[in-house]
Protein backbone atom coordinates (compact mmCIF):
# COMPACT_ATOMS: atom_id res chain seq x y z
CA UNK A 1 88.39 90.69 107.71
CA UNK A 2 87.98 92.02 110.87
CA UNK A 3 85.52 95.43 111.65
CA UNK A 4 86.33 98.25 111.81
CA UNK A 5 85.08 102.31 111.18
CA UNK A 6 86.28 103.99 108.59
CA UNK A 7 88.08 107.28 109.73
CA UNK A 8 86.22 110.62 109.98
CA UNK A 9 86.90 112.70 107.21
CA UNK A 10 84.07 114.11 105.13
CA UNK A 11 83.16 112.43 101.82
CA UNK A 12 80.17 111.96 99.39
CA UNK A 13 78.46 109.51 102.06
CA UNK A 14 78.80 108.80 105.19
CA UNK A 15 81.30 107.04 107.86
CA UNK A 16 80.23 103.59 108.18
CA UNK A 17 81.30 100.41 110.01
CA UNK A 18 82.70 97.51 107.76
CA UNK A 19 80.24 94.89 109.58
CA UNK A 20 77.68 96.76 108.25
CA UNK A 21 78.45 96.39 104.63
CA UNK A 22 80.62 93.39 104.75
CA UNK A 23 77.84 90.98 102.81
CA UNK A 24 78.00 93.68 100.00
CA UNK A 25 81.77 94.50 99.89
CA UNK A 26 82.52 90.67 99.78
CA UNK A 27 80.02 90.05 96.93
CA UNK A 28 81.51 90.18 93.58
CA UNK A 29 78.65 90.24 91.32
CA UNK A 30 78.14 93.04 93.67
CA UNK A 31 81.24 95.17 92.96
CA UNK A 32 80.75 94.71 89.78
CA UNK A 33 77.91 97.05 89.32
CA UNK A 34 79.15 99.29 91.86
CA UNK A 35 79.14 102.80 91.33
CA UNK A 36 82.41 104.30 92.77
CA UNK A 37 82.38 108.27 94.08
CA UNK A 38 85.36 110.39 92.72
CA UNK A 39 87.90 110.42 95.28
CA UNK A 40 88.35 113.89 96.62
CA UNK A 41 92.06 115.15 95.77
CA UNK A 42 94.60 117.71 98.24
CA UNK A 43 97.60 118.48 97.42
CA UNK A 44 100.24 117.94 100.52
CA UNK A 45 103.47 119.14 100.91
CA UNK A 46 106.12 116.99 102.30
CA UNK A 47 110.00 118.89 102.83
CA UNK A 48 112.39 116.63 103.22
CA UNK A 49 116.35 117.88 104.36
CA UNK A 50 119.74 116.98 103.47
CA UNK A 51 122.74 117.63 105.83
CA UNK A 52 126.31 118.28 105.37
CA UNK A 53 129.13 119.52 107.49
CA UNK A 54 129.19 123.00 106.89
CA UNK A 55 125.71 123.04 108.62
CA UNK A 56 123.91 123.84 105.70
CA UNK A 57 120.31 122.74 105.10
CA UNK A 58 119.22 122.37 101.12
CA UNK A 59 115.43 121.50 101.17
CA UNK A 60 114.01 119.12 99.16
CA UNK A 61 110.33 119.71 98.43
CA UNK A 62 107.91 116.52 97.70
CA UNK A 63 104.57 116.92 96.47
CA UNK A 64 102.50 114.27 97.32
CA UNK A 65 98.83 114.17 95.25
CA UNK A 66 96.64 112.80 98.28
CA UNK A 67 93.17 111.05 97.15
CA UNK A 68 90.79 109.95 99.57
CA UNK A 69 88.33 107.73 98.37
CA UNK A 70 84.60 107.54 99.91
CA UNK A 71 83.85 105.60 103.27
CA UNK A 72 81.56 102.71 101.15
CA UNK A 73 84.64 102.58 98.26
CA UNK A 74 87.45 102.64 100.99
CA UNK A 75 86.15 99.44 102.56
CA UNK A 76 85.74 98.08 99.13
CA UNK A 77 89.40 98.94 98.46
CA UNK A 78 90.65 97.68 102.25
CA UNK A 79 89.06 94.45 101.50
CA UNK A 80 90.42 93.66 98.27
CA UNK A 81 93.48 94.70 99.77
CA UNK A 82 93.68 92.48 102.22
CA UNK A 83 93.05 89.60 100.03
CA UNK A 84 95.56 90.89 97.20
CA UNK A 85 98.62 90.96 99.97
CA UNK A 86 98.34 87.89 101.05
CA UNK A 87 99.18 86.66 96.81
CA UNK A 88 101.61 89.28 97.23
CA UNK A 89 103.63 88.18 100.72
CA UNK A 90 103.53 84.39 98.55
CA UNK A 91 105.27 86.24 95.91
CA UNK A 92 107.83 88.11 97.91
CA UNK A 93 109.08 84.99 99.81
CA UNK A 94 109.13 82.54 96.76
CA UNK A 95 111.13 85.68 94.76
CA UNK A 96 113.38 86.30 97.58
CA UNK A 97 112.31 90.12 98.57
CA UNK A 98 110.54 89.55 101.49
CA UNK A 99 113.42 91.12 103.64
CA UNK A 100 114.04 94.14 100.77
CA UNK A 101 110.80 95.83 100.34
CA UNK A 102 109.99 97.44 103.55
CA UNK A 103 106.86 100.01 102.89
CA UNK A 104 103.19 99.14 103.36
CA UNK A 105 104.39 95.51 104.72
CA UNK A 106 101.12 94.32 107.15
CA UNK A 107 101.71 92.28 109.46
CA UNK A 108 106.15 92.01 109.37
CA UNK A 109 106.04 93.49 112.94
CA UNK A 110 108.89 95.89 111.67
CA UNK A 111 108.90 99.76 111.20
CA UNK A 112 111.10 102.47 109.66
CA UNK A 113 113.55 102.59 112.81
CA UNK A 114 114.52 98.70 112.17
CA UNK A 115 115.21 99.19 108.42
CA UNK A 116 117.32 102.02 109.01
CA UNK A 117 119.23 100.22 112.16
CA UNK A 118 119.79 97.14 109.58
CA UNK A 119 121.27 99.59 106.90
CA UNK A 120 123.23 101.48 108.67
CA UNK A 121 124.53 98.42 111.08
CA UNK A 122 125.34 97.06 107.58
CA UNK A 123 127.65 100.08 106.58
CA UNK A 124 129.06 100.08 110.03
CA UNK A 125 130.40 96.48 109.73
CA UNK A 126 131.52 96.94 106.21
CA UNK A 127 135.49 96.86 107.69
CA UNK A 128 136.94 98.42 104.78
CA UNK A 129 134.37 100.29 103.54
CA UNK A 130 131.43 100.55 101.25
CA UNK A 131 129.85 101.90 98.54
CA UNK A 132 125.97 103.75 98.73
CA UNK A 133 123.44 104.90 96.34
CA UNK A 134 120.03 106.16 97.48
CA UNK A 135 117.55 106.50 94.60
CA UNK A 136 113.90 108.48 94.40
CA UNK A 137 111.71 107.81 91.91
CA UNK A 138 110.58 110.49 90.51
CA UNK A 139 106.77 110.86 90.67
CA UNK A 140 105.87 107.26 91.50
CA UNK A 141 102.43 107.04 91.77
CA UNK A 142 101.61 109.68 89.21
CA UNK A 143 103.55 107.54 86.53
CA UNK A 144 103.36 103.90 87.22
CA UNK A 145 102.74 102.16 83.75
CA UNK A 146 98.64 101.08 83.51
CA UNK A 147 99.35 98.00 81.26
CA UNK A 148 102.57 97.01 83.66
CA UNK A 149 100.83 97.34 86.18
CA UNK A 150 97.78 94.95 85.18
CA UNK A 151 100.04 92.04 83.98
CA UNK A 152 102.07 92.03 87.50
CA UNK A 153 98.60 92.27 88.86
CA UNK A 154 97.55 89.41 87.49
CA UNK A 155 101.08 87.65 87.88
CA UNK A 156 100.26 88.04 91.70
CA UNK A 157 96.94 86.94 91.50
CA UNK A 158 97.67 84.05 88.96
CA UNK A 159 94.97 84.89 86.44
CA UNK A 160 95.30 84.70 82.87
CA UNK A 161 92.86 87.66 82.42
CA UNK A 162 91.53 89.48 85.37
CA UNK A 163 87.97 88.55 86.94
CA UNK A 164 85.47 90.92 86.54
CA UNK A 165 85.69 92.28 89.92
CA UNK A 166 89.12 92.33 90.12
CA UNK A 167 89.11 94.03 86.62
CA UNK A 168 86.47 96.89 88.61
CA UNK A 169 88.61 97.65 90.63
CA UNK A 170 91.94 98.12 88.06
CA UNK A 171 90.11 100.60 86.35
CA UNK A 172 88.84 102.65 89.21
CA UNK A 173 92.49 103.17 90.30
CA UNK A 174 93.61 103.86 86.57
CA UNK A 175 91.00 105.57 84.77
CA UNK A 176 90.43 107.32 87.94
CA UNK A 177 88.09 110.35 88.87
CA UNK A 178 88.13 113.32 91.45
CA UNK A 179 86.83 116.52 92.81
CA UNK A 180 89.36 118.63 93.66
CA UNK A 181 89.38 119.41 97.51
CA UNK A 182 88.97 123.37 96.75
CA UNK A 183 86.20 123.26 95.25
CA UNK A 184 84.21 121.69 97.64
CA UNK A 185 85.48 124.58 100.09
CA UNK A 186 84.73 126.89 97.95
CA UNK A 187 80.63 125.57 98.34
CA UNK A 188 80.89 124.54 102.06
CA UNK A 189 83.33 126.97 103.26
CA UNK A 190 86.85 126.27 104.90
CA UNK A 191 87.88 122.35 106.18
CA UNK A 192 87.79 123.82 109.52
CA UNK A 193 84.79 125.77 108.69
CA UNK A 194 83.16 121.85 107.98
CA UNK A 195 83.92 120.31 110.50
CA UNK A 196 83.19 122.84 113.14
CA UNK A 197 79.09 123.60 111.61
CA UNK A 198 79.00 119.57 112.42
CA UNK A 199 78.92 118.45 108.57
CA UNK A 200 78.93 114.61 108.04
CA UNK A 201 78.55 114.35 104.22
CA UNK A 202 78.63 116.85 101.54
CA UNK A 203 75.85 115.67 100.16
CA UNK A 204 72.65 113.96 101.00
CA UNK A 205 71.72 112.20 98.09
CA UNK A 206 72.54 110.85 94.90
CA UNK A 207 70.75 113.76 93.47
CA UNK A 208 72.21 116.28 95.10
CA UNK A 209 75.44 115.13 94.10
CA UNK A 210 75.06 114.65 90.57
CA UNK A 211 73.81 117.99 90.10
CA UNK A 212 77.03 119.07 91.50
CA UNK A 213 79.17 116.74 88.94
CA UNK A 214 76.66 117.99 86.15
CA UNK A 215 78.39 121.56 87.23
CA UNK A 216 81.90 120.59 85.62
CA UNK A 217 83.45 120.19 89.01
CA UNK A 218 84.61 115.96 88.12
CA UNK A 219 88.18 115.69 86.53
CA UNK A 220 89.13 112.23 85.22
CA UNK A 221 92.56 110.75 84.43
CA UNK A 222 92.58 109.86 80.54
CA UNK A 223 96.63 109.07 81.20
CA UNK A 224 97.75 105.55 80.49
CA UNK A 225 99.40 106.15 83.78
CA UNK A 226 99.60 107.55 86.98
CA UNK A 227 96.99 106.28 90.12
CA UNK A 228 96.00 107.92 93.23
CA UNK A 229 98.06 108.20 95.97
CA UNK A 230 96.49 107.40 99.51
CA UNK A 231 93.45 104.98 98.63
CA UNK A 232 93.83 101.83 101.19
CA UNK A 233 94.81 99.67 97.78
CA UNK A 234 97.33 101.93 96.10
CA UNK A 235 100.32 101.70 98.44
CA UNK A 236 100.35 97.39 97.82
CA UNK A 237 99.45 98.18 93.53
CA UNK A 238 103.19 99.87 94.04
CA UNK A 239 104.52 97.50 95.59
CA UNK A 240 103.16 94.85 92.80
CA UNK A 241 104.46 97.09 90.46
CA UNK A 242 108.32 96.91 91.45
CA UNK A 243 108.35 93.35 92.21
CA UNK A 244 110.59 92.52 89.14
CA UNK A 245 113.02 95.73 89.77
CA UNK A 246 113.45 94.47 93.68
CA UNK A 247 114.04 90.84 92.62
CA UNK A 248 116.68 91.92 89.76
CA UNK A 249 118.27 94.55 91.93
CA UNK A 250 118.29 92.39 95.29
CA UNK A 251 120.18 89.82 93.10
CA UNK A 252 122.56 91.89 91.72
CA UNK A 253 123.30 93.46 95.79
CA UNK A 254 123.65 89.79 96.73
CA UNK A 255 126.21 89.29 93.94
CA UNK A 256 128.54 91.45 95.58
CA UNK A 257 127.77 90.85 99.14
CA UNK A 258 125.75 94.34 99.25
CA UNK A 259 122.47 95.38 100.64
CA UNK A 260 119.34 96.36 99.04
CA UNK A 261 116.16 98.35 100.54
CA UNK A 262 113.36 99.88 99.25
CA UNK A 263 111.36 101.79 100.97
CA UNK A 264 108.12 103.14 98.52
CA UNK A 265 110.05 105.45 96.35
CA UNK A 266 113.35 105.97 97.94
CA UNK A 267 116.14 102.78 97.76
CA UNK A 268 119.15 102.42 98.91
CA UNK A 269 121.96 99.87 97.68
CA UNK A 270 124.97 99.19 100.00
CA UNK A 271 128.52 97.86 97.94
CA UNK A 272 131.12 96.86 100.04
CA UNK A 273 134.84 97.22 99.09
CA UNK A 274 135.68 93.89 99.79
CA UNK A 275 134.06 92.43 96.71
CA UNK A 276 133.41 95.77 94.24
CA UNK A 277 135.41 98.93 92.57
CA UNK A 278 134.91 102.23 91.98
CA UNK A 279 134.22 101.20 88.02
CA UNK A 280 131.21 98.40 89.72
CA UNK A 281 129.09 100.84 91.70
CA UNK A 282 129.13 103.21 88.45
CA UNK A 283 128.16 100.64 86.07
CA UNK A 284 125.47 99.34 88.55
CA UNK A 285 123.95 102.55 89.36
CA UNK A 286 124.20 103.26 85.47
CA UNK A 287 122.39 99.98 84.93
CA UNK A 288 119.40 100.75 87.53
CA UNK A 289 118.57 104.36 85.58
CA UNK A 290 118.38 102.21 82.87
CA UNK A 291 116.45 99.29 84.11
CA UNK A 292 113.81 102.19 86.02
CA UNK A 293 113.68 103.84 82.57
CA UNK A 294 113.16 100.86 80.03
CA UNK A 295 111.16 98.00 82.03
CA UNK A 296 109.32 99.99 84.66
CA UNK A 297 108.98 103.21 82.78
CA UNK A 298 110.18 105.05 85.77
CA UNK A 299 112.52 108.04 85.95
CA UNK A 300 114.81 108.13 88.68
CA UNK A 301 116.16 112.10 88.19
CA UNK A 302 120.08 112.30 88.18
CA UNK A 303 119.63 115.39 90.27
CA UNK A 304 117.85 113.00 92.85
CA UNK A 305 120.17 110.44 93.26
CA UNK A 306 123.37 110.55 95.88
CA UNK A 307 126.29 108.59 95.99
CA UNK A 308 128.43 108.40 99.30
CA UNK A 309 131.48 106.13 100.56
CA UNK A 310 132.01 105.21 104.07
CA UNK A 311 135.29 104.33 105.13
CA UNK A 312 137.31 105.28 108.09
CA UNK A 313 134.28 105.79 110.13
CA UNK A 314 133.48 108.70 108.37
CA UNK A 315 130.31 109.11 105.30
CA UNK A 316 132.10 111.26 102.24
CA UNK A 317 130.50 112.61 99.06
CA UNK A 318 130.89 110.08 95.94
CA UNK A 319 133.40 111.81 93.71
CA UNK A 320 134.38 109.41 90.66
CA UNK A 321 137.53 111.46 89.62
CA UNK A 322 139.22 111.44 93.53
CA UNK A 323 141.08 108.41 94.29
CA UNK A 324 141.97 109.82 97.75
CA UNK A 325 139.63 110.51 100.75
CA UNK A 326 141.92 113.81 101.75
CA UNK A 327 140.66 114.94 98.57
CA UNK A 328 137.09 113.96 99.61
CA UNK A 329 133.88 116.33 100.85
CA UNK A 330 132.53 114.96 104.44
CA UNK A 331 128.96 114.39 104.57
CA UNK A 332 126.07 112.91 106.45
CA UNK A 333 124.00 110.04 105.45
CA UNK A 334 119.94 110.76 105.75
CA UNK A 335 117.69 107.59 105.61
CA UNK A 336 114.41 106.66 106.73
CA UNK A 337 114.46 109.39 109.58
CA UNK A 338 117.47 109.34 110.29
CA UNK A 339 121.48 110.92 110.20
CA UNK A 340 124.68 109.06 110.24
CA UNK A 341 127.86 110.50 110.04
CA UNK A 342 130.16 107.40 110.14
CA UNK A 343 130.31 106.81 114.13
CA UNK A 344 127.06 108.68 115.18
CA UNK A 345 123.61 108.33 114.61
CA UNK A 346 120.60 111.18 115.36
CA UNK A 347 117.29 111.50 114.25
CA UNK A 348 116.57 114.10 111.99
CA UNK A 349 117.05 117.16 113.65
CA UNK A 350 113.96 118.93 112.00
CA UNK A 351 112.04 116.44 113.87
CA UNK A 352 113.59 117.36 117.64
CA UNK A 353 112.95 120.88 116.28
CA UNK A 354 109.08 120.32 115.50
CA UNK A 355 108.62 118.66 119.26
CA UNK A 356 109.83 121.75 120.94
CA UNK A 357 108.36 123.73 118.74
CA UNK A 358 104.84 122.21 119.26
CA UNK A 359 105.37 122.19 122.56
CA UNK A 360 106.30 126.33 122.64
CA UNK A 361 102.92 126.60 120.73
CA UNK A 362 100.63 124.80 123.35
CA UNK A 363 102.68 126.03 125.97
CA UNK A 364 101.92 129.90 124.89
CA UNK A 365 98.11 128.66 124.58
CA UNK A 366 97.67 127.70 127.42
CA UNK A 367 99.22 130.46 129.47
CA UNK A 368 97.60 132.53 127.29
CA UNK A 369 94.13 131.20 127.85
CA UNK A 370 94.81 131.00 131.63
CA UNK A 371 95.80 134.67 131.72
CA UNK A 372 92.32 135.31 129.81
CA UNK A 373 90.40 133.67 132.40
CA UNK A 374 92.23 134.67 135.22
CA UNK A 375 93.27 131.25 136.34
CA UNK A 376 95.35 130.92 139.32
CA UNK A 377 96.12 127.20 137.54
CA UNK A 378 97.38 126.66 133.95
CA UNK A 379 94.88 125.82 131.55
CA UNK A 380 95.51 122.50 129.43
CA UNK A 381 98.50 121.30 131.61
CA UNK A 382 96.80 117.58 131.08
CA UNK A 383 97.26 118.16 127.13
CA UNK A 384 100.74 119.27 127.44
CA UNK A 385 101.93 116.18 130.09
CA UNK A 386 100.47 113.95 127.80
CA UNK A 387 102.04 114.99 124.49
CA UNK A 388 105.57 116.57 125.74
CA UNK A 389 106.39 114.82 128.72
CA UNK A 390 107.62 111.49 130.01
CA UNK A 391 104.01 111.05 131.81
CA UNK A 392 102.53 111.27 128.37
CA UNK A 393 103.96 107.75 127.05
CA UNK A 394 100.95 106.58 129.38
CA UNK A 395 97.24 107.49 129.91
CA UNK A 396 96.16 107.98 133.49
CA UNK A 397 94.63 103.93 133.27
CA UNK A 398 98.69 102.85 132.42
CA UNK A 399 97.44 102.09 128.95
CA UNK A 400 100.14 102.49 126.41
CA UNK A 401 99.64 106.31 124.68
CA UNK A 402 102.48 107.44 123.09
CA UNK A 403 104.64 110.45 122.26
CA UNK A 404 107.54 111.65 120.66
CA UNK A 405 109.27 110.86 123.72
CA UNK A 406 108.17 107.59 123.78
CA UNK A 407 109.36 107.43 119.85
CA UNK A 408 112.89 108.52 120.73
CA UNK A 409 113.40 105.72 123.04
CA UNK A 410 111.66 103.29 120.79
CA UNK A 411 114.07 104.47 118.51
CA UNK A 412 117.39 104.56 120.93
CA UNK A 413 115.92 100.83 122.04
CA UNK A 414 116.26 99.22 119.12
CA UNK A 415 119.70 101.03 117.25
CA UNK A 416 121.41 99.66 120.47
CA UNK A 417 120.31 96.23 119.84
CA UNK A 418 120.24 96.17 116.27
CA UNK A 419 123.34 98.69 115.80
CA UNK A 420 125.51 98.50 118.76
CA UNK A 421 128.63 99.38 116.65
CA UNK A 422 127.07 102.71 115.77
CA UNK A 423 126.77 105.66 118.93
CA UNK A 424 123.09 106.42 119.07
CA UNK A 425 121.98 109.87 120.43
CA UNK A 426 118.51 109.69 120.16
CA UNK A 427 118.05 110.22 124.04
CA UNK A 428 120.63 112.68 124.21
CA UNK A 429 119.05 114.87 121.55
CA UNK A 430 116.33 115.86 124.13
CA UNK A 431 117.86 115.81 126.99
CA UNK A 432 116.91 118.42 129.91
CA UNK A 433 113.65 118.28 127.90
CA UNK A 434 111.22 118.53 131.34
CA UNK A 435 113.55 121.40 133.04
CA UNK A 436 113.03 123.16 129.34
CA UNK A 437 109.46 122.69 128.80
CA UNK A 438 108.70 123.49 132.95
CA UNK A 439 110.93 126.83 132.79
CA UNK A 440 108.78 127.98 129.90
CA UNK A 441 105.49 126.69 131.60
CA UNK A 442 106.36 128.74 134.75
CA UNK A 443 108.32 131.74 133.67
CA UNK A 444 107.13 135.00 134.95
């Protein structure tokens, strides 16, 4: 595996570099013995939108349990990783989902903006129309199945009964332990407080930190399910975990000519009307709550799901007791990012909103600092080029850097070549974006 430094976030010890500890992390006998640190736990809040015509906005809120596991046990997890996903890309070819699951894939050279571009180029040639259901899991890490997920484990791995290694590291992601995040500020003071005193490690030594566990301050999951979210092993354990609910539904998709994606906890299954019914879709999307429920022990809330039809170039509301579309609500189709209304397709337009409105913020900063100091010059003009402005997409050495700029036309780039039937807006959406951004540099 090649080197690399873990990131710098504080833990129990203290960043290291994977060449470093490579002789230890690849030893087995090794990680056998290992003692593992709790992972520290946050709590992060992700709010996701849903469109419709009539402009409103219902927000969805996801929770996401966040658990970041020490530097030492993260490149203990990266490397195991890396060996378990190469069993795992074997698996997805010789079962046929190689092209379906399209979260925490290394290596397929692909991203969110192609998945979406294939889906919604798929609805877009449907000629007479089509069918959609987009599913959410409901709590996926926090309820995937321990025993499930140890005999898919060692399905992938072809072992009979796990090695003790491998078995080391099942039960450090299911009989998990952690420190929640607050308490730790509550000793060292505020995350920002941390990091600005210079602090490295909370803790010095082994001592030191096992009089802190000795003060009550470990939790530990005693669940037969449920494992941490955000440990460099987790996202491809999911992924293991589904493999028999993507190869059943990707079959039953291909049955009817339809489409099938799955991105983490969100899927989406495209019908077309060429080769299903109205009575179909409702059986099949009957038959997946029932499949999540009964084999992967997954709930998939009805409350969470949506139904749409596309036909006539326009996305409508599912309704199973209107036959006609004049009958039908108009709607918007949100995926992976991004909003299609039939003929157009935008990126979400909370994430336009969030460029301008970062760029307001460092904007005001900056002429605020440079009315402070009495500069004749604005103060951090080099920050705000680089993040808000064409310029930014490259450093002042024409090395590649990157923006949201630079993500809109990634994103315009590759709808037009993957869906050229659709009209993609991206660039449009922030148009005039340098006359903007300068008025409000330079105002009076």
């Amino acid at each position: 595996m090649k080197d690399f430094i873990t990131k710098s976030y504080l833990h129990f010890d203290y960043r290291t570099r994977y060449n470093s500890v490579k002789d230890y992390v690849e030893d087995p006998k090794r990680i056998v013995k290992h003692g593992f640190f709790p992972f520290i736990h946050k709590k992060k809040v992700l709010v996701k939108y849903k469109v419709n015509d009539a402009g409103s906005r219902p927000v969805k809120i996801k929770p996401r349990e966040l658990y970041r596991a020490s530097h030492l046990d993260s490149c203990i997890y990266r490397y195991y990783a890396d060996c378990l996903n190469k069993d795992y890309e074997k698996v997805a070819k010789i079962r046929g989902i190689d092209d379906n699951v399209v979260a925490y894939r290394v290596g397929k050279g692909k991203s969110n903006i192609d998945y979406a571009a294939e889906a919604i180029d798929f609805i877009k040639r449907s000629n007479d129309g089509c069918y959609i259901f987009l599913g959410d899991f409901e709590k996926f890490f926090d309820t995937l199945d321990h025993e499930y997920l140890k005999c898919k484990l060692k399905e992938v791995l072809s072992m009979s009964t796990l090695d003790e290694d491998w078995f080391k590291i099942f039960k450090t992601i299911t009989s998990f332990s952690w420190v929640e995040q607050k308490d730790l500020n509550d000793l060292f003071g505020s995350e920002k407080e941390q990091y600005k005193n210079g602090l490295k490690s909370y803790f010095d030594t082994w001592e030191e930190f096992r009089n802190f566990k000795a003060d009550g301050h470990v939790c530990k999951n005693t669940n037969s399910f449920g494992i941490p979210q955000g440990t460099p092993i987790s996202a491809l354990l999911s992924n293991i975990y589904m493999i028999d609910f993507d190869d059943w539904l990707n079959k039953l998709s291909s049955k009817y000519g339809g489409k099938y994606l799955r991105y983490a906890d969100d899927f989406i299954l495209i019908l077309p009307f060429s080769t299903s019914s109205k009575d179909i879709f409702l059986e099949i999307v009957r038959e997946i709550l029932q499949y999540a429920s009964e084999v992967t022990k997954l709930k998939i809330e009805r409350n969470k799901t949506e139904k749409y039809l596309f036909t006539n170039d326009s996305v409508y509301l599912f309704e199973s007791n209107k036959n006609s579309t004049s009958s039908l609500v108009k709607s918007k189709l949100d995926y992976l990012g991004f909003v299609f209304d039939g003929s157009q397709v935008k990126m979400r337009q909370k994430s336009v909103s969030k460029f301008y409105r970062n760029a307001d913020k460092a904007i005001r900063a900056a002429r605020e600092k440079s009315r402070i100091k009495k500069s004749s010059y604005l103060i951090g003009k080099r920050h705000i080029y680089r993040y808000f402005f064409d310029v930014g997409v490259r450093d002042s050495k024409g090395s590649k850097f990157g923006n949201f700029i630079s993500y809109a036309r990634r994103c315009q780039k590759k709808f037009d070549q993957i869906s050229p039937l659709t009209e993609n807006l991206m660039m449009e959406q922030i148009k005039n974006r340098r006359k903007k951004l300068l008025k409000k540099m330079y105002k009076n």
